[in-house]
PDB file of N, CA and C in Angstrom:
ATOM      1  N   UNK A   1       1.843 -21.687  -9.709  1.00  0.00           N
ATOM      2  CA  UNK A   1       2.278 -20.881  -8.588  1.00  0.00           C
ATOM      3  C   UNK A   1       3.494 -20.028  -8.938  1.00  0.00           C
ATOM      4  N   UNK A   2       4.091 -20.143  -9.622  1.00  0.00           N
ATOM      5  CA  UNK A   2       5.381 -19.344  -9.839  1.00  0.00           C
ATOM      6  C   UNK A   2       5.066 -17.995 -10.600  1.00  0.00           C
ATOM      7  N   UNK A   3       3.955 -18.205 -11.501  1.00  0.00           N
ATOM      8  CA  UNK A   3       3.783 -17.369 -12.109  1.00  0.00           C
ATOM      9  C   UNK A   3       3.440 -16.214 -11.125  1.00  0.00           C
ATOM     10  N   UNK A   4       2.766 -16.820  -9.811  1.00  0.00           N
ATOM     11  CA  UNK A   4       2.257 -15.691  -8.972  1.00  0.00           C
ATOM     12  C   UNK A   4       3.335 -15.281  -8.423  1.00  0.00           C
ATOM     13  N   UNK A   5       4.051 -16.059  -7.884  1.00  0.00           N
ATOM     14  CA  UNK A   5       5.369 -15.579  -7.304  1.00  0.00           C
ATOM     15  C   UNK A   5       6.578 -14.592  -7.491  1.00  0.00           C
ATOM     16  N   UNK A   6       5.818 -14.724  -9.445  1.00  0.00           N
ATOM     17  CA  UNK A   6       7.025 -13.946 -10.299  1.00  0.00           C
ATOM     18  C   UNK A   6       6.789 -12.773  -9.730  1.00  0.00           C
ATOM     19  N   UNK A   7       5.435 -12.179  -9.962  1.00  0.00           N
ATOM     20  CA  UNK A   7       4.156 -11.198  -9.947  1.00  0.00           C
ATOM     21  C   UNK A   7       4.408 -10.635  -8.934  1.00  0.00           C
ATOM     22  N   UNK A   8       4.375 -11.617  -7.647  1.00  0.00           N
ATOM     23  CA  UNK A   8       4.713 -11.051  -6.339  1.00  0.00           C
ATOM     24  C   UNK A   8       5.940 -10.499  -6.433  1.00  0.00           C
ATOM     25  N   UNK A   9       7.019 -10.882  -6.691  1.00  0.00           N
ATOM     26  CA  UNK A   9       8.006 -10.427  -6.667  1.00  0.00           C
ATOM     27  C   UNK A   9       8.637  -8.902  -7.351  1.00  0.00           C
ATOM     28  N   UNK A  10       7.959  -9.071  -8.617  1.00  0.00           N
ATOM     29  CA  UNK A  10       7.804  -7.710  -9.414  1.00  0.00           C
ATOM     30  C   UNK A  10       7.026  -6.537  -8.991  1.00  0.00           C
ATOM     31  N   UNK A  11       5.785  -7.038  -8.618  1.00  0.00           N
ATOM     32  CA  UNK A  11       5.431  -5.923  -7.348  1.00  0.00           C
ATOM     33  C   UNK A  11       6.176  -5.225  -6.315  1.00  0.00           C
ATOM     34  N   UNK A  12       6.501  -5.925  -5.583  1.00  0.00           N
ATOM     35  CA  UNK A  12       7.802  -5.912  -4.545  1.00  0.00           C
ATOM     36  C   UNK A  12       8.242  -4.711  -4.579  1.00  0.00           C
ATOM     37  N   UNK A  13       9.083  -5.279  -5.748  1.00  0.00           N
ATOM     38  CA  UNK A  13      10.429  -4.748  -6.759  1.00  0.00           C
ATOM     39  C   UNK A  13      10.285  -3.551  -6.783  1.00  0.00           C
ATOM     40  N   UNK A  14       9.040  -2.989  -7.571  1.00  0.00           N
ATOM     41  CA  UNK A  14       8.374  -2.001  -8.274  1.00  0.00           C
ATOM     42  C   UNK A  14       7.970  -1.234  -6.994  1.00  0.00           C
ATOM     43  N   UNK A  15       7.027  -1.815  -5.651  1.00  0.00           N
ATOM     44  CA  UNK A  15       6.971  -1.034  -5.022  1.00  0.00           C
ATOM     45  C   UNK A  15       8.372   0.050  -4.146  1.00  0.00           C
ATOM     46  N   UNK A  16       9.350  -1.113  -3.736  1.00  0.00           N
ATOM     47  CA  UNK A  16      10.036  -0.412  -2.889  1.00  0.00           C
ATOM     48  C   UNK A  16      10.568   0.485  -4.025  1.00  0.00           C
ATOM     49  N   UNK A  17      10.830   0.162  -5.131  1.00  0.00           N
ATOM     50  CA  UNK A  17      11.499   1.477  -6.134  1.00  0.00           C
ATOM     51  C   UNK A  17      10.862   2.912  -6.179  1.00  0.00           C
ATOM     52  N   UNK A  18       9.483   2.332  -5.813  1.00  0.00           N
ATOM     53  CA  UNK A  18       8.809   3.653  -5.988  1.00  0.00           C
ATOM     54  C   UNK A  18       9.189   4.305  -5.059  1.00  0.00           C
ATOM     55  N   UNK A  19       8.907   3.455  -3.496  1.00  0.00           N
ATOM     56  CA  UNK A  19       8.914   4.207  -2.281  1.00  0.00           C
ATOM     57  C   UNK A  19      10.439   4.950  -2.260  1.00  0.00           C
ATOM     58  N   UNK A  20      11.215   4.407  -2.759  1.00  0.00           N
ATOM     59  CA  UNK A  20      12.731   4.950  -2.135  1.00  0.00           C
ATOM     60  C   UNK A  20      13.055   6.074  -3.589  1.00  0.00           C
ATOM     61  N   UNK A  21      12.035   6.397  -3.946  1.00  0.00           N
ATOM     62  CA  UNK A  21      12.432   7.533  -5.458  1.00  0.00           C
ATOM     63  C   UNK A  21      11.333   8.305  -4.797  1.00  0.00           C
ATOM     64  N   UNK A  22      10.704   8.224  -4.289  1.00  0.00           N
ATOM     65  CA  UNK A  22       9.632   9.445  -3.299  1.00  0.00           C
ATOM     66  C   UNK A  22       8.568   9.751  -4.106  1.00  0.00           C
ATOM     67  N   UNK A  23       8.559   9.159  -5.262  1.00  0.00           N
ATOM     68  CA  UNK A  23       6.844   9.192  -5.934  1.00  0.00           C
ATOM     69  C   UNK A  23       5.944   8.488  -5.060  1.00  0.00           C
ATOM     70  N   UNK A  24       5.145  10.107  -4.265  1.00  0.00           N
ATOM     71  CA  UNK A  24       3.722   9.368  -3.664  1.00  0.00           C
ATOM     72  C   UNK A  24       2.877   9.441  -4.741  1.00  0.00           C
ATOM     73  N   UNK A  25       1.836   8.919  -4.109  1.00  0.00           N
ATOM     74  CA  UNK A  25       0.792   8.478  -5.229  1.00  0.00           C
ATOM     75  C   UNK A  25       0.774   7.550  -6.357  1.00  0.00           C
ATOM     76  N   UNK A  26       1.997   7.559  -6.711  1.00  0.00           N
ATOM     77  CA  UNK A  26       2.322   6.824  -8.099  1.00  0.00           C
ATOM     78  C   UNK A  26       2.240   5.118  -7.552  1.00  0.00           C
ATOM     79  N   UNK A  27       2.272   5.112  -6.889  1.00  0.00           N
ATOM     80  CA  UNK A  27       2.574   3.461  -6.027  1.00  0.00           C
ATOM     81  C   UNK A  27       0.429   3.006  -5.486  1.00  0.00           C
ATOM     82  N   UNK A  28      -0.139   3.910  -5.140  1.00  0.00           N
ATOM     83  CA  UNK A  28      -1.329   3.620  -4.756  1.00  0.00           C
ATOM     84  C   UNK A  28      -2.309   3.524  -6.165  1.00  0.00           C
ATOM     85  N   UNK A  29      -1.619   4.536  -7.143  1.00  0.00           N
ATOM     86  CA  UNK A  29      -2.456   4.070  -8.799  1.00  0.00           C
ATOM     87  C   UNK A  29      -2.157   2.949  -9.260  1.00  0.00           C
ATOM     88  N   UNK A  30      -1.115   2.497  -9.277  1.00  0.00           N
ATOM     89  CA  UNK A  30      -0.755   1.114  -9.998  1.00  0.00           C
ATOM     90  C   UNK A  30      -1.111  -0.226  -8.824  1.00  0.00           C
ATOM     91  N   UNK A  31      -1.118  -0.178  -7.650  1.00  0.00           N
ATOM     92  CA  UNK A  31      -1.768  -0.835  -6.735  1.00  0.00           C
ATOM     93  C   UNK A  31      -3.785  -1.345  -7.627  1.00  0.00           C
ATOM     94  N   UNK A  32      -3.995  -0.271  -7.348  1.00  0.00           N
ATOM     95  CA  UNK A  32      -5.394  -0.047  -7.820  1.00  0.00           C
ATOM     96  C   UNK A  32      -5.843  -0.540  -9.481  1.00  0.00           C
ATOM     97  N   UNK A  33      -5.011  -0.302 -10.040  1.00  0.00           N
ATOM     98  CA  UNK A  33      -4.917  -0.759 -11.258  1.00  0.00           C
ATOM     99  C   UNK A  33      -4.622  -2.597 -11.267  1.00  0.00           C
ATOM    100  N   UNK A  34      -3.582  -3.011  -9.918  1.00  0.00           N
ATOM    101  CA  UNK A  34      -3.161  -4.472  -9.632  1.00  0.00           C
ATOM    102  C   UNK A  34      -4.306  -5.043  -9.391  1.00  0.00           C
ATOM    103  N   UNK A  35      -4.939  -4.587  -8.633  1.00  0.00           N
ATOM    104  CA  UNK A  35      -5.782  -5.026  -8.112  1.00  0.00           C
ATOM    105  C   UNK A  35      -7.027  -5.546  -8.653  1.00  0.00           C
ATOM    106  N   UNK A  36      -7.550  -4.572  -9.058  1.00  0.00           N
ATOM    107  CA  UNK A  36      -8.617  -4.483 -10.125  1.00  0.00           C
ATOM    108  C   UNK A  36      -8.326  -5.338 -11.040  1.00  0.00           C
ATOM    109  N   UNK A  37      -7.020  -5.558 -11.447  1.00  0.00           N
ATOM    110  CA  UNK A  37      -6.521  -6.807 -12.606  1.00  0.00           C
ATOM    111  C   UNK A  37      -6.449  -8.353 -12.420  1.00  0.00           C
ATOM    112  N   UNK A  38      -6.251  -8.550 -10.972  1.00  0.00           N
ATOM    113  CA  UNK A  38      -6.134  -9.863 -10.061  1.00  0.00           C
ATOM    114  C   UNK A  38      -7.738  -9.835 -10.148  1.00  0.00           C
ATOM    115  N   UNK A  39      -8.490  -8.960  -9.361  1.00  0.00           N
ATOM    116  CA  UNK A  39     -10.173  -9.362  -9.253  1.00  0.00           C
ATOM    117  C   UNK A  39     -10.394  -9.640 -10.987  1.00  0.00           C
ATOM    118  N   UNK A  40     -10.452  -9.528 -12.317  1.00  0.00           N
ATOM    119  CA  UNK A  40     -10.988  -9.792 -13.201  1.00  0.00           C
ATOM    120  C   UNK A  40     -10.390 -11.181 -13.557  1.00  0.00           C
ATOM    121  N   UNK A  41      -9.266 -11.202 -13.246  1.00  0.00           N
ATOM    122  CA  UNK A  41      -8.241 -12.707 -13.552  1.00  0.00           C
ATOM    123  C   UNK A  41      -9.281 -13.226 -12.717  1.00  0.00           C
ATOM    124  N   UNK A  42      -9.212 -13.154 -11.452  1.00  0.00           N
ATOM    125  CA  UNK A  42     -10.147 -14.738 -10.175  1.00  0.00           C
ATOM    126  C   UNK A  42     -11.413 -14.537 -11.041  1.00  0.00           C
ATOM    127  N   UNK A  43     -12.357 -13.652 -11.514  1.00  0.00           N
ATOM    128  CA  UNK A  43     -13.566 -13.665 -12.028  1.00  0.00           C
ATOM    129  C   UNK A  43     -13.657 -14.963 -13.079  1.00  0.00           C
ATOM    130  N   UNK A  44     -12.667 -14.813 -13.883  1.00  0.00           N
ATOM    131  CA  UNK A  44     -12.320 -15.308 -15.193  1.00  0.00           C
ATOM    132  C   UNK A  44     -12.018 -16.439 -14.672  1.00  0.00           C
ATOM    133  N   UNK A  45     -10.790 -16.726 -14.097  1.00  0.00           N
ATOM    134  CA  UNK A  45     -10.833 -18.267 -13.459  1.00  0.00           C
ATOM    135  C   UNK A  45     -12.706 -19.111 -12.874  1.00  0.00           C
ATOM    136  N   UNK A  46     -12.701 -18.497 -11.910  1.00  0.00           N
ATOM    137  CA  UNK A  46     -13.835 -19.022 -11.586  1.00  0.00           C
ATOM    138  C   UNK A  46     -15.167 -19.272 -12.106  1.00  0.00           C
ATOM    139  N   UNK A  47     -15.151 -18.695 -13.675  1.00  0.00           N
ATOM    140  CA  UNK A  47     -16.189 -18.758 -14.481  1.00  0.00           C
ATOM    141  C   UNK A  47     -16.076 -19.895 -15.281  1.00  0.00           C
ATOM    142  N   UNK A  48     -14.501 -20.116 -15.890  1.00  0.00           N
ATOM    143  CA  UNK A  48     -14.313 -20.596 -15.969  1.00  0.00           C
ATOM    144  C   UNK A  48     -14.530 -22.188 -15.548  1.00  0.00           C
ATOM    145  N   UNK A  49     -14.352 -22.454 -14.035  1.00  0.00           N
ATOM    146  CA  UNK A  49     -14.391 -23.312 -13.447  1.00  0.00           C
ATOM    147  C   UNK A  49     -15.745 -23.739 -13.344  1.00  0.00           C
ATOM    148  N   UNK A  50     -16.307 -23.012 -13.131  1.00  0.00           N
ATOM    149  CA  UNK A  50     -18.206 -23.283 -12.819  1.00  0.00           C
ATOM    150  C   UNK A  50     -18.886 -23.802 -14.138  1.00  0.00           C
ATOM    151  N   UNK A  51     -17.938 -23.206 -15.508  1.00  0.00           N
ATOM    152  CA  UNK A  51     -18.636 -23.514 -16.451  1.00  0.00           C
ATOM    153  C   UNK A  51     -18.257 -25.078 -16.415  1.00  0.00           C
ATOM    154  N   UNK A  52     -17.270 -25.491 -16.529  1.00  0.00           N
ATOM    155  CA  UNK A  52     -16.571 -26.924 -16.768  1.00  0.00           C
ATOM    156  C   UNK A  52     -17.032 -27.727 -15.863  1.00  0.00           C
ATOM    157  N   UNK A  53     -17.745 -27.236 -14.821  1.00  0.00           N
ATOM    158  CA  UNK A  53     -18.107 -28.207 -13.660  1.00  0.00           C
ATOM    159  C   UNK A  53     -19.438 -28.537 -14.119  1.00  0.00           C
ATOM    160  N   UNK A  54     -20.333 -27.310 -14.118  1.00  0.00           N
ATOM    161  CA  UNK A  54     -21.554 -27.633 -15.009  1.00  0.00           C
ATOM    162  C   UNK A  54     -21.624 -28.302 -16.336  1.00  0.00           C
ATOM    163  N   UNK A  55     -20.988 -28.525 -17.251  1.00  0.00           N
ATOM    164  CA  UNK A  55     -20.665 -28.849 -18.264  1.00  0.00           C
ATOM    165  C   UNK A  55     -20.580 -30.422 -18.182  1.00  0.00           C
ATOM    166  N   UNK A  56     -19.878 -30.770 -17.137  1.00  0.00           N
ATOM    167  CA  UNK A  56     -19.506 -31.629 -16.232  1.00  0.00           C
ATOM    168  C   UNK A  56     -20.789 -32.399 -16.040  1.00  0.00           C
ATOM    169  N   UNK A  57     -21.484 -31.726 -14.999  1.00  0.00           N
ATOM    170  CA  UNK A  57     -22.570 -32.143 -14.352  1.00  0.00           C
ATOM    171  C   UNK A  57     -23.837 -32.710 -15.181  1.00  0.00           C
ATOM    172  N   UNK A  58     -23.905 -32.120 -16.522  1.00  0.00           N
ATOM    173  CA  UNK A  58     -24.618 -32.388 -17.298  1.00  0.00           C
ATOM    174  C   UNK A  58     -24.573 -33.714 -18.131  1.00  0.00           C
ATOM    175  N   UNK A  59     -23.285 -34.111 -18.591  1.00  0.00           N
ATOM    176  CA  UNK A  59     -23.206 -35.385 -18.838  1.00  0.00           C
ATOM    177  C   UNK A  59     -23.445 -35.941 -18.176  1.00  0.00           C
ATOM    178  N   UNK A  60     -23.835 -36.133 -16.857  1.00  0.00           N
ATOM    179  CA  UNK A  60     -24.205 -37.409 -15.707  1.00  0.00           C
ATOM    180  C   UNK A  60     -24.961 -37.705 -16.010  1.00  0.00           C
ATOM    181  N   UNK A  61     -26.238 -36.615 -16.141  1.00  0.00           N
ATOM    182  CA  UNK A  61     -28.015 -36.855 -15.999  1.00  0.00           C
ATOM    183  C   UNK A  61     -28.235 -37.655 -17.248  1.00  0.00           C
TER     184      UNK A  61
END
């Protein structure tokens, strides 16, 4: 969790800097870019997870 927290926080950071230096746009590209980076991280986690569970599941039988 901290790690997210850091993340959150650096976002933050980064956003209000943008907003109060008056670069529009520049704040909705790197959003989009965040974003898109968090969805491939949860992908990756959760593939992760499904594999190890199945993996899992297979030693039972």
């Amino acid at each position: 969790m901290s790690r997210t927290t850091t993340l959150h926080t650096r976002i933050t950071r980064t956003a209000r800097a943008l907003h109060q230096d008056g670069e529009r746009g520049g704040i909705s590209v790197e959003l989009v870019v965040l974003v898109i980076g968090l969805f491939v991280l949860a992908g990756l986690v959760i593939a992760g997870v499904t594999a190890f569970v199945t993996g899992q599941l297979g030693q039972l039988g």
